[in-house]
Protein backbone atom coordinates (compact mmCIF):
# COMPACT_ATOMS: atom_id res chain seq x y z
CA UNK A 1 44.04 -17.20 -17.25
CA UNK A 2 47.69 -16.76 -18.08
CA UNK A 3 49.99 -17.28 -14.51
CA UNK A 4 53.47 -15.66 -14.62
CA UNK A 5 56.44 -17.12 -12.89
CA UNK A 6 59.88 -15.29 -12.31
CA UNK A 7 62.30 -17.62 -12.73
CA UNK A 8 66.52 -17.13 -12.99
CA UNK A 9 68.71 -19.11 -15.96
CA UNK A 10 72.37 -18.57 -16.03
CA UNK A 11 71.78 -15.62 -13.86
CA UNK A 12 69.23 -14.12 -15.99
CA UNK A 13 65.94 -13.06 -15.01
CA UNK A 14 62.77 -14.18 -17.46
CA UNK A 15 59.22 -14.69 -16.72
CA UNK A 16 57.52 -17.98 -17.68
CA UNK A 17 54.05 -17.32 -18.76
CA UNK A 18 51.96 -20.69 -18.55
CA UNK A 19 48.16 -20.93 -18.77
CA UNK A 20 47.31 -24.69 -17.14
CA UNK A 21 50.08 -27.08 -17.70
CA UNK A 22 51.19 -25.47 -20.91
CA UNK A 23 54.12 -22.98 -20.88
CA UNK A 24 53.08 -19.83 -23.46
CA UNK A 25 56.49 -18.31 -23.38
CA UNK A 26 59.83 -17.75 -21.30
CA UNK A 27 60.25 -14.10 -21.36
CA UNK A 28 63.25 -12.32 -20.67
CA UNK A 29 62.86 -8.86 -18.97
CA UNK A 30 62.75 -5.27 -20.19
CA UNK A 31 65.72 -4.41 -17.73
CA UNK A 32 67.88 -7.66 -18.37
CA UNK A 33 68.15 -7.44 -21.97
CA UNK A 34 68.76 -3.66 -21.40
CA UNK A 35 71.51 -4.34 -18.60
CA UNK A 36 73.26 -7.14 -20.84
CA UNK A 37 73.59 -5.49 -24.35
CA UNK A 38 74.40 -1.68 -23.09
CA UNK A 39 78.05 -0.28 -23.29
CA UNK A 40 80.06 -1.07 -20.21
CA UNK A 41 82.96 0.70 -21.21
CA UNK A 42 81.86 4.11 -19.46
CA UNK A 43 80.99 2.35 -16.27
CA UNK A 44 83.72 0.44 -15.72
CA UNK A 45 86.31 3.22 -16.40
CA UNK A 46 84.18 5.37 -13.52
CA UNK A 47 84.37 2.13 -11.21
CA UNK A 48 88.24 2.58 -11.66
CA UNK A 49 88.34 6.02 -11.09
CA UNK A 50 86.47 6.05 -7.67
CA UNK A 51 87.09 2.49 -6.71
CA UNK A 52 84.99 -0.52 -6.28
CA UNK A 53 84.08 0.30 -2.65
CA UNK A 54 83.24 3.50 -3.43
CA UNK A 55 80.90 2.26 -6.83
CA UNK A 56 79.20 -0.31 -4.62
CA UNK A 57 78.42 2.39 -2.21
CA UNK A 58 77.19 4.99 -5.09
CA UNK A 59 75.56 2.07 -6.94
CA UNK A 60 73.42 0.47 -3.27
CA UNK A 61 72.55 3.83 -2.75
CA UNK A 62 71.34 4.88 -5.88
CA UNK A 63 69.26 1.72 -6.21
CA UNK A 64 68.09 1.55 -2.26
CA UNK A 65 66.77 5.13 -2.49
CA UNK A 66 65.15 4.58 -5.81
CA UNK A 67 63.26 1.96 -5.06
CA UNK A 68 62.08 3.68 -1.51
CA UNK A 69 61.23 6.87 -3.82
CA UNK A 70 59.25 4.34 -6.58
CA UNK A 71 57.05 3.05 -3.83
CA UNK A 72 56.37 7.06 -2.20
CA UNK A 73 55.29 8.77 -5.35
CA UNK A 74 52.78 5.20 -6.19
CA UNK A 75 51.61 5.31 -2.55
CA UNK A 76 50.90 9.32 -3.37
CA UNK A 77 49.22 9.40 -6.71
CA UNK A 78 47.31 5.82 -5.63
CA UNK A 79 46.97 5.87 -2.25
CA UNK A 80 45.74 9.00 -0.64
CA UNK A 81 42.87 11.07 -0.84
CA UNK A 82 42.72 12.90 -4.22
CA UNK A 83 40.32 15.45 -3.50
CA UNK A 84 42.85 16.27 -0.68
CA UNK A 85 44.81 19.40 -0.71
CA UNK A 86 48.35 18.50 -1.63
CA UNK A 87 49.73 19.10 1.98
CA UNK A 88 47.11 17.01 3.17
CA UNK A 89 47.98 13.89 0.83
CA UNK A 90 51.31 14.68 1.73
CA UNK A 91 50.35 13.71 5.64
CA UNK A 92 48.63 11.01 4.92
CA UNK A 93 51.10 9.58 2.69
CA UNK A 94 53.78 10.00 5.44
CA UNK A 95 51.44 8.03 7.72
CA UNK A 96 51.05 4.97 5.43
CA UNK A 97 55.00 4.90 4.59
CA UNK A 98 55.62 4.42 8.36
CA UNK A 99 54.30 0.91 7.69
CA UNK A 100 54.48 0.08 4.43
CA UNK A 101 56.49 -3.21 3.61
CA UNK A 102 57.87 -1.77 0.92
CA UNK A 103 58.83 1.64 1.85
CA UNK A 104 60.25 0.16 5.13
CA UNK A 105 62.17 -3.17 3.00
CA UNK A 106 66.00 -2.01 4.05
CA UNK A 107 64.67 -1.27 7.28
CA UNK A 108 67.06 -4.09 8.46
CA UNK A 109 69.83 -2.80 6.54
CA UNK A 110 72.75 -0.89 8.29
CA UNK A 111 72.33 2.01 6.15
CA UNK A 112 68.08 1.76 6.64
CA UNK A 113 68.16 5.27 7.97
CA UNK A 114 70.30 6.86 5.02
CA UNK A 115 68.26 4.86 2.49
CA UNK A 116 65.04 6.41 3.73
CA UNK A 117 66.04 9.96 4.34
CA UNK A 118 67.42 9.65 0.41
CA UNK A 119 64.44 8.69 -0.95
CA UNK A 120 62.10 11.18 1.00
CA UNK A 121 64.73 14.10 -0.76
CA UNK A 122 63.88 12.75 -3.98
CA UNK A 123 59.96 12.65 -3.71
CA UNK A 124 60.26 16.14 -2.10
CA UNK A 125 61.74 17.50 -5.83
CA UNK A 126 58.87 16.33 -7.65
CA UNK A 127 56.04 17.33 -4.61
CA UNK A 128 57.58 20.69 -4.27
CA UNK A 129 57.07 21.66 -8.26
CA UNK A 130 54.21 19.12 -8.63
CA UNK A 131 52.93 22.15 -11.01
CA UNK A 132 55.15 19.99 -13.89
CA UNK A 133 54.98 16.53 -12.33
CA UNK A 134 52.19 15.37 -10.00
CA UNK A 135 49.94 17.77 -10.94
CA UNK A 136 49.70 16.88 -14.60
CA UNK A 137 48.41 13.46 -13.86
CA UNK A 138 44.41 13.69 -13.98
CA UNK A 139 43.79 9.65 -13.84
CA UNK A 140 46.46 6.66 -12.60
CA UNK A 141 45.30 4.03 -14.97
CA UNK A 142 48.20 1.58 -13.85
CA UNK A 143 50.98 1.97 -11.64
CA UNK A 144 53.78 -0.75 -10.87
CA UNK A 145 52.08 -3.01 -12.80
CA UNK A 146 53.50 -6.23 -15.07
CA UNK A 147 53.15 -6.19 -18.46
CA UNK A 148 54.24 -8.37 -21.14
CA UNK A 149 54.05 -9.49 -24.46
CA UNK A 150 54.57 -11.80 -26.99
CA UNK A 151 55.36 -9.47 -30.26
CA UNK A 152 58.57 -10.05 -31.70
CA UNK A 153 59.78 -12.35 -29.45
CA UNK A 154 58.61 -10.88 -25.90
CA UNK A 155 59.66 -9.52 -23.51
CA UNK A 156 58.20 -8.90 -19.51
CA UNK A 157 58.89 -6.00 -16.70
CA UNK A 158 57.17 -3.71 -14.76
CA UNK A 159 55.83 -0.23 -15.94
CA UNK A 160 56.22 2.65 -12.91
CA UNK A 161 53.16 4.26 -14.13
CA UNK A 162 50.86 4.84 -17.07
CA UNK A 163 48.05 7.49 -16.92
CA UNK A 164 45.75 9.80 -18.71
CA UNK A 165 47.29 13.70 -17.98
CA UNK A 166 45.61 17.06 -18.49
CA UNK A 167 45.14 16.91 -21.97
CA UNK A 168 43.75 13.64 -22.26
CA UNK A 169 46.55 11.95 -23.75
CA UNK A 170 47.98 8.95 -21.97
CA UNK A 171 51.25 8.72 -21.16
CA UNK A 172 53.77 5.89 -19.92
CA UNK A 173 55.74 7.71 -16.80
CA UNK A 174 58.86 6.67 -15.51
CA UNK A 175 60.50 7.44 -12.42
CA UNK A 176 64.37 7.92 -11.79
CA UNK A 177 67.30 9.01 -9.66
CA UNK A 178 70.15 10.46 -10.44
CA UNK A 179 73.50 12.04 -9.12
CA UNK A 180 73.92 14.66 -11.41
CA UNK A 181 71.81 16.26 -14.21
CA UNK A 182 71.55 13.75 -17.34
CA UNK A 183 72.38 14.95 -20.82
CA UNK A 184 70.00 13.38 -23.20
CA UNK A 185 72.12 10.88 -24.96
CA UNK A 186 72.89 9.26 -21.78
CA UNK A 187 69.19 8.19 -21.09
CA UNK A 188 68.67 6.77 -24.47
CA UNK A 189 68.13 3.05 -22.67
CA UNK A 190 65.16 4.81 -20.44
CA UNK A 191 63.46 5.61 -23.99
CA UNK A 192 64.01 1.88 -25.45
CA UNK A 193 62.63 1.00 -21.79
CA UNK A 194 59.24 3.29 -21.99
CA UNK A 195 58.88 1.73 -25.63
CA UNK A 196 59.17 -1.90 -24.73
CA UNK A 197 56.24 -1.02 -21.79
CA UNK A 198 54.48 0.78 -24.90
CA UNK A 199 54.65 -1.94 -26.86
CA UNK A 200 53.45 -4.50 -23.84
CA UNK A 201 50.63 -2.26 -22.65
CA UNK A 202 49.47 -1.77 -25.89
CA UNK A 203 49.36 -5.61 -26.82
CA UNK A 204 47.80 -6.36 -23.48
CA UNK A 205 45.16 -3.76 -23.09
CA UNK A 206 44.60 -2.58 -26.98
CA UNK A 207 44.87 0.86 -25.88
CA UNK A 208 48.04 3.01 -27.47
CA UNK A 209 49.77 5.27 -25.29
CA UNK A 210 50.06 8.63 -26.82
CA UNK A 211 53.84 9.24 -25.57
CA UNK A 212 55.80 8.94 -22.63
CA UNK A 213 58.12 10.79 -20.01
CA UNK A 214 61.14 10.48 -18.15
CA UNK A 215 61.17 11.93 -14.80
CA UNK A 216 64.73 12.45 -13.16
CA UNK A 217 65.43 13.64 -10.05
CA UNK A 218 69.07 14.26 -9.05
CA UNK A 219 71.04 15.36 -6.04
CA UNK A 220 72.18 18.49 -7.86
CA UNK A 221 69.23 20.66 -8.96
CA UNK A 222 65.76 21.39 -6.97
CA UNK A 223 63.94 21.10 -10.10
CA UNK A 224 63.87 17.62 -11.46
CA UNK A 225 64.31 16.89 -15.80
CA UNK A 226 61.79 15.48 -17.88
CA UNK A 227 62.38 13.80 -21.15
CA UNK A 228 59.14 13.53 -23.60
CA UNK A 229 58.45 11.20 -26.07
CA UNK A 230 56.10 11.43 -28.85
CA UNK A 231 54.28 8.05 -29.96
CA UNK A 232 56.38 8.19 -32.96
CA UNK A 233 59.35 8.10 -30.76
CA UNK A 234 58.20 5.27 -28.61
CA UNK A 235 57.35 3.16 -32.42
CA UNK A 236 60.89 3.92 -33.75
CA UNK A 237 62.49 3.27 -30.26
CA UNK A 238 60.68 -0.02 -30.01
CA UNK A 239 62.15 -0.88 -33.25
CA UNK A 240 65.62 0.02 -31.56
CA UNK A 241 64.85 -1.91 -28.42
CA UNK A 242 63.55 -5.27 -30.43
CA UNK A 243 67.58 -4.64 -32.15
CA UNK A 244 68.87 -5.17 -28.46
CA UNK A 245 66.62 -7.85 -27.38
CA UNK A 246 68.35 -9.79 -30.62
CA UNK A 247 71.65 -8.86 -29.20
CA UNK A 248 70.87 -10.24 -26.00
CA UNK A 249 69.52 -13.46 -27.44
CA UNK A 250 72.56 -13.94 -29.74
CA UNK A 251 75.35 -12.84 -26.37
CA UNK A 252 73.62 -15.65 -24.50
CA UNK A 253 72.81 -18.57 -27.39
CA UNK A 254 69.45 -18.45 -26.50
C-alpha cells in the first residue's frame, strides 16, 4: 500500500508518495500551486492600504476561524447522531467540540477565545438555513480526506467533503470564510481547487463526481453564497488548473 509523506522543498509543500522503498511520485499540493501562480497584485495593494499589522490580523483571523469552522461542520455531518433532530445534533456537537484537538488547536493562542467565538458565527450561518446547506447532504461519503493523483503530473491536498445529496448526484463541497460577499470572478481559484479534488477522487476511487459547490460564509450577510459547478465545469476547470500547475513548475525550475 502506497504511504504518503508531507515533506517541505524551498518552502514548498509536496507529498512524497512511496510504496516500500520506492518513491511513486513527489506531489506538490492543490493549495501550493494555487497560492504560487495566482495574481498578487490585488492583495498586496489591500496590504498597503490597511497596513501589514492590520493584514496579518485580517489574514490569522480569517484562517484561525476557518479552520475551527472546517472541523465543526465535519464533526456535525460525521459525528453526531443523524437520525437526531437538528437541535439535538447541534448539542451534541457542542459537547464533542469542548474536547476536540482540533476544534480546541489555538486554544493556547492569545486570541484562542476570539478564534473560537468566530468560527462558531460561521457554522451558525449554514445551521440556521441548513434548508440549502446541511440539509441537502443525504450521505458523507468522505470528508477531510487526502486525495491524490498521478494524471498529468499530480498533484495532492485535502478535499473538505464529498457526498451524495438529495438527488443522488454526488457532489465535491467546499467550505469557506469570507469578510464580505464574493463576486464570482473572485472565487475562480476555489473552482480550479474543487476540479483538481475531482480529478483526484475520481482517479482514486473510479467514481465521477457529478458537480461541485462552493459554500461561503461571510461576516456581512446571514445567508451564506453557494457557487455550483456542473461536471462539465469541473472537466474544463481541471484543464485550467493542470495550466497553473505548469506555471508553478516552470516559476520554481522544477
Amino acid at each position: 500500500m502506497a504511504e504518503i509523506k508531507r515533506v517541505q522543498e524551498n518552502g514548498l509543500r509536496f507529498y512524497q508518495v512511496t510504496e516500500g522503498e520506492e518513491i511513486i511520485a513527489k506531489l506538490p499540493s492543490v493549495t501550493t500551486i494555487l497560492g504560487q501562480t495566482k495574481d498578487m497584485s490585488g492583495l498586496a495593494k489591500w496590504r498597503k492600504r490597511v497596513g501589514e499589522a492590520e493584514a496579518d490580523r485580517i489574514s490569522n483571523l480569517s484562517m484561525s476561524r476557518g479552520t475551527i469552522m472546517h472541523r465543526l461542520i465535519e464533526l456535525y455531518k460525521t459525528k453526531t447522531d443523524t437520525t437526531a433532530t437538528a437541535q439535538d445534533r447541534l448539542v451534541q456537537l457542542k459537547e464533542v467540540a469542548k474536547t476536540d484537538d482540533e476544534v480546541n488547536e489555538f486554544a493556547e493562542h492569545e486570541n484562542a477565545d476570539l478564534y473560537l467565538e468566530e468560527a462558531w458565527k460561521m457554522f451558525y450561518k449554514f445551521w440556521f438555513n441548513s434548508a440549502d446547506y446541511f440539509d441537502t447532504i443525504k450521505k458523507v461519503i468522505e470528508a477531510e480526506t487526502f486525495l491524490w493523483t498521478t494524471k498529468a503530473g499530480g498533484w495532492a491536498g485535502t478535499v473538505d467533503n464529498v457526498s451524495e445529496v438529495v438527488d443522488g448526484t454526488i457532489k465535491i463541497i467546499d467550505y469557506k470564510n469570507s469578510r464580505k460577499p464574493k463576486r464570482e470572478e473572485w472565487v475562480i481559484d476555489y473552482y480550479l481547487q474543487a476540479s483538481a479534488y475531482f480529478i483526484a477522487y475520481w482517479d482514486m476511487s473510479g467514481k465521477k463526481a457529478d458537480g461541485a459547490e462552493i459554500w461561503i460564509a461571510n461576516e456581512v450577510d446571514n445567508l451564506p453564497q453557494k457557487f455550483t459547478l456542473t461536471q462539465s465545469d469541473l472537466q474544463f476547470y481541471a484543464k485550467e488548473f493542470i495550466k497553473r500547475r505548469q506555471m508553478f513548475l516552470e516559476k520554481h525550475n522544477i
